[in-house]
Protein backbone atom coordinates (compact mmCIF):
# COMPACT_ATOMS: atom_id res chain seq x y z
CA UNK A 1 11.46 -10.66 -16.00
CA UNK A 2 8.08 -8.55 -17.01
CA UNK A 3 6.62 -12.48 -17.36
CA UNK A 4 7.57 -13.56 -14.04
CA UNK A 5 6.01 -10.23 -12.63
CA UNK A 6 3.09 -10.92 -14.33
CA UNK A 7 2.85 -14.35 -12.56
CA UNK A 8 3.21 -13.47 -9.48
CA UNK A 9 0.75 -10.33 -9.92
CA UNK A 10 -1.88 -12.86 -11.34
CA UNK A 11 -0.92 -15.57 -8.54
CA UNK A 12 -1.41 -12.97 -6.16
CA UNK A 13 -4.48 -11.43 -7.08
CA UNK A 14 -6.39 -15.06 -7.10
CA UNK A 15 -4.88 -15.88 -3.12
CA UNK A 16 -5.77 -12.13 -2.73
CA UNK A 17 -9.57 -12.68 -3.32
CA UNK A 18 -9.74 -15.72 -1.37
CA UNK A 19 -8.31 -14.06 1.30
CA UNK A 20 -10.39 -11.03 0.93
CA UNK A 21 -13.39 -13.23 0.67
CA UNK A 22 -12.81 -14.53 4.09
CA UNK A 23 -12.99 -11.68 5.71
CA UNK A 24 -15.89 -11.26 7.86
CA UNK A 25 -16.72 -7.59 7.11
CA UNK A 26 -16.78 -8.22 3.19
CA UNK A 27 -19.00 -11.03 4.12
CA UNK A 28 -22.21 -8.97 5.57
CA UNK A 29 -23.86 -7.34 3.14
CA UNK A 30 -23.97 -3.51 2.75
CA UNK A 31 -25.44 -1.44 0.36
CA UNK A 32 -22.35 -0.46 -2.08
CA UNK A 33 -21.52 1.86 -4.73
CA UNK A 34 -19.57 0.85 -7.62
CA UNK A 35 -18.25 4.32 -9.11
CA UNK A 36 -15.88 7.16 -9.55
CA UNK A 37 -16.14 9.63 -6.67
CA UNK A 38 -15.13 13.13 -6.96
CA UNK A 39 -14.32 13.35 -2.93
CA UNK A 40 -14.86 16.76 -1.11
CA UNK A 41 -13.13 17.83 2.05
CA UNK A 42 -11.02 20.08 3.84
CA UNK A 43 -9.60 22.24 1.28
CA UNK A 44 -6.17 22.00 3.35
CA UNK A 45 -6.56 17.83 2.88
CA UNK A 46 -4.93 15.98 0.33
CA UNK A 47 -8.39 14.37 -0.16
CA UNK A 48 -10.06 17.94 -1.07
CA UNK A 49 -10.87 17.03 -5.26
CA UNK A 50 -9.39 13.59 -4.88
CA UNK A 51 -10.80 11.03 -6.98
CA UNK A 52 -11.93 7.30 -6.05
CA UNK A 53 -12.38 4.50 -8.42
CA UNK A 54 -13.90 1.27 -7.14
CA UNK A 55 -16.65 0.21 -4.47
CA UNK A 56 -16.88 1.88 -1.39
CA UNK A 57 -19.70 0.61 1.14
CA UNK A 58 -22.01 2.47 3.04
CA UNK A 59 -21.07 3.49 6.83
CA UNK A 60 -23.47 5.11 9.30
CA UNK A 61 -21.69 7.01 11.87
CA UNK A 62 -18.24 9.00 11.34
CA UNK A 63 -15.30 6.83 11.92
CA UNK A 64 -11.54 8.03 13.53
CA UNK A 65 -9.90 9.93 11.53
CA UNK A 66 -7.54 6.83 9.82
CA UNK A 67 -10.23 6.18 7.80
CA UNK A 68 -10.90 7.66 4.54
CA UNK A 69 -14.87 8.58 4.19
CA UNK A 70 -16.69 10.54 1.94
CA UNK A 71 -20.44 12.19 0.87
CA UNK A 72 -21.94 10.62 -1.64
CA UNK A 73 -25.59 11.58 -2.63
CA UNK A 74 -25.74 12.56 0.89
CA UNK A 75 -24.47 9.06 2.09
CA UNK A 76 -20.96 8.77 4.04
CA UNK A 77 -18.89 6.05 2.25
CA UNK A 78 -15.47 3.97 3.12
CA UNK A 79 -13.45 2.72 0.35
CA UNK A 80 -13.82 -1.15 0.70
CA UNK A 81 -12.83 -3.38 -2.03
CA UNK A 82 -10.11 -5.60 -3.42
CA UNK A 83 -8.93 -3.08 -5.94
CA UNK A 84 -9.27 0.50 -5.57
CA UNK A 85 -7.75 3.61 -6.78
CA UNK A 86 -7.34 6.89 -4.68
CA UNK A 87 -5.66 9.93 -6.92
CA UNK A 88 -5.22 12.50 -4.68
CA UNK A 89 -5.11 16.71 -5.41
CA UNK A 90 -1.51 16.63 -4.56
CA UNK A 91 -0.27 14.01 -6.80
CA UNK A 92 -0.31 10.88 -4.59
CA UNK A 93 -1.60 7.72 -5.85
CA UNK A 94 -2.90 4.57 -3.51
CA UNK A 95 -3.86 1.62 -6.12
CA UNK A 96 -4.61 -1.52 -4.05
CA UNK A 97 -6.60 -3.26 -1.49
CA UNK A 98 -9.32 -1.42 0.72
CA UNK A 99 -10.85 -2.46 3.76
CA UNK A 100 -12.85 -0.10 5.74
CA UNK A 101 -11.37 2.85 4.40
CA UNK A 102 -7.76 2.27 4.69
CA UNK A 103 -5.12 0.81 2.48
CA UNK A 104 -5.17 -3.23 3.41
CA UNK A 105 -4.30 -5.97 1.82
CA UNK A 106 -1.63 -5.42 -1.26
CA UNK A 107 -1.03 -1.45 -2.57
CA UNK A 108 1.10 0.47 -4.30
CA UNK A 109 1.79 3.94 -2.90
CA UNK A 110 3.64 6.78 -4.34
CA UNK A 111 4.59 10.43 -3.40
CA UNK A 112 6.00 11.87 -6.36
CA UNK A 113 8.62 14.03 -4.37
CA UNK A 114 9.71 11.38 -1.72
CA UNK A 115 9.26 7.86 -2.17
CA UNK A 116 7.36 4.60 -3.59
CA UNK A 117 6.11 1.66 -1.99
CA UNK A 118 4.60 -1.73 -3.13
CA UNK A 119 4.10 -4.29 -0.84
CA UNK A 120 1.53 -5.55 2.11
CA UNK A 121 -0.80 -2.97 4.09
CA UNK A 122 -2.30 -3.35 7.46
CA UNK A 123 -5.03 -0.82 8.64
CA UNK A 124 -3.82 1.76 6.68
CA UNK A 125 0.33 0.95 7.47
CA UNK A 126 3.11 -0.67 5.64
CA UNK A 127 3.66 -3.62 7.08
CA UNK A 128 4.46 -6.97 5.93
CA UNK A 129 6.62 -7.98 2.96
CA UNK A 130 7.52 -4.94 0.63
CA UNK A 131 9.83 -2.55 -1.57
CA UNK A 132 10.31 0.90 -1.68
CA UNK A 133 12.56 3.63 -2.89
CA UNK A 134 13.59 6.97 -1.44
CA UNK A 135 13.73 9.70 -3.84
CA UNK A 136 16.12 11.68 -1.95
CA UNK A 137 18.25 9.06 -0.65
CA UNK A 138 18.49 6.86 -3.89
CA UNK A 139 18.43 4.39 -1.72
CA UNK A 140 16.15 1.33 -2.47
CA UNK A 141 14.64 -1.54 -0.09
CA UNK A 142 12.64 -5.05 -0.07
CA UNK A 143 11.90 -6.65 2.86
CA UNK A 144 10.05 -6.68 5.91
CA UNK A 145 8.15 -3.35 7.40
CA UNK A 146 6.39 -2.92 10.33
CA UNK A 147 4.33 0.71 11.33
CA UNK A 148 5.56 2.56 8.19
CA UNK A 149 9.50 1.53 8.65
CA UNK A 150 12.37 -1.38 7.73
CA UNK A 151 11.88 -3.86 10.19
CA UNK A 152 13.08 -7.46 9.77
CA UNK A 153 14.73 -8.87 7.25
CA UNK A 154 15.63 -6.91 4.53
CA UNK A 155 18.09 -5.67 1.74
CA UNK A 156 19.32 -2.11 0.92
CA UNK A 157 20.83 -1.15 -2.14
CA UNK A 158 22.41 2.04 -3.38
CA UNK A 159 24.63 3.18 -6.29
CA UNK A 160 27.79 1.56 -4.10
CA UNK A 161 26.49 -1.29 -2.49
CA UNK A 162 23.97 -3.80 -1.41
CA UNK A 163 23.42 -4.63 2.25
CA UNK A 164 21.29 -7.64 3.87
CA UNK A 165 20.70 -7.79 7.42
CA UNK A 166 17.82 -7.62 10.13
CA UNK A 167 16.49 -3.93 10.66
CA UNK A 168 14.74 -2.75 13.68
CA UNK A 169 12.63 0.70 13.39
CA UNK A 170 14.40 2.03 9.97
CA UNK A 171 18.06 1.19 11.64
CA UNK A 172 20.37 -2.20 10.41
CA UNK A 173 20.78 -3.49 13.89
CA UNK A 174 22.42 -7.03 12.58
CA UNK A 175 24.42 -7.21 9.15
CA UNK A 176 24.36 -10.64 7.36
CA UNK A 177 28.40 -10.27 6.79
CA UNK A 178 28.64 -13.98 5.65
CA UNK A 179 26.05 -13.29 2.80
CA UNK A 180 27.04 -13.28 -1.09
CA UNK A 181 25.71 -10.86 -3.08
CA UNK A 182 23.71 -12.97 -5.75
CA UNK A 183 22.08 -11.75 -9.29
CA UNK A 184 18.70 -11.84 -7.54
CA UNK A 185 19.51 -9.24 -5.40
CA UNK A 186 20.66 -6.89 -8.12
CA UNK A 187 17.56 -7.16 -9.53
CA UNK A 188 15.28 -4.62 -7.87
CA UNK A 189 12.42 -3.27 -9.41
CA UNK A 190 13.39 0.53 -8.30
């Protein structure tokens, strides 16, 4: 099983860079840093004595506030690479794709008290094809998210059963009752 993982990691990380190569922002050149950041902010923010491993490109006015920026040698920078690692001061972890400053691409996420998540990212939200777990729920999921929640097809598993169905918004709005349980679908990786 670790094999196969490893396959698809390295299968993915090759279509990965072509995609991220495509993309017209990566294409125009900015002046980059290629470093680990100590980030200062807020001291109430999660990013106050975060750190930030990988390139981050140079901005030049404040973005929104879904973006992640920080000073620099007195330069604002966005996270904006392929691979990139935010630890943050309170124990989360982002370790994937950056564009702009925001988790894009393919991530792993992880709040130590409340859940995990690997899968797809879009401007900073899960969406796309992914699994996660729920710490207090025990309750684990792959499938389809869209803004953050279950939505699409998917599969749920707990310690009594496994359930396959369409979810709309977090909720199973259509139960596959016809499907068989197969030895694939025991096999999460939470």
């Amino acid at each position: 099983m670790k094999k196969d993982k490893d396959l698809f990691i390295n299968t993915w990380y090759k279509n990965e860079q072509r995609k991220v190569k495509s993309i017209p922002s990566l294409q125009v050149k900015h002046p980059y840093i290629d470093t680990v950041l100590n980030v200062n902010a807020n001291k109430k923010s999660p990013l106050n004595g975060a750190h930030f491993i990988g390139r981050a490109k140079l901005i030049k006015k404040e973005p929104n506030s879904d973006c992640i920026t920080f000073h620099h040698e007195g330069k604002l920078y966005a996270p904006h690479c392929s691979v990139g690692v935010m630890n943050y001061s309170n124990k989360h972890i982002y370790n994937g794709s950056w564009l702009n400053g925001m988790p894009h691409g393919m991530g792993y996420y992880k709040d130590p008290k409340l859940f995990e998540y690997d899968g797809q990212w879009f401007k900073g939200l899960m969406q796309g094809w992914g699994e996660m777990k729920s710490y207090d729920t025990g309750i684990s999921y792959i499938g389809e998210f869209k803004n953050n929640k279950y939505h699409g097809l998917g599969t749920t598993k707990d310690k009594k059963e496994i359930l396959r169905g369409y979810f709309k918004n977090d909720v199973l709005y259509k139960k596959l009752d016809d499907y068989k349980v197969t030895k694939d679908d025991k096999q999460f990786t939470y």
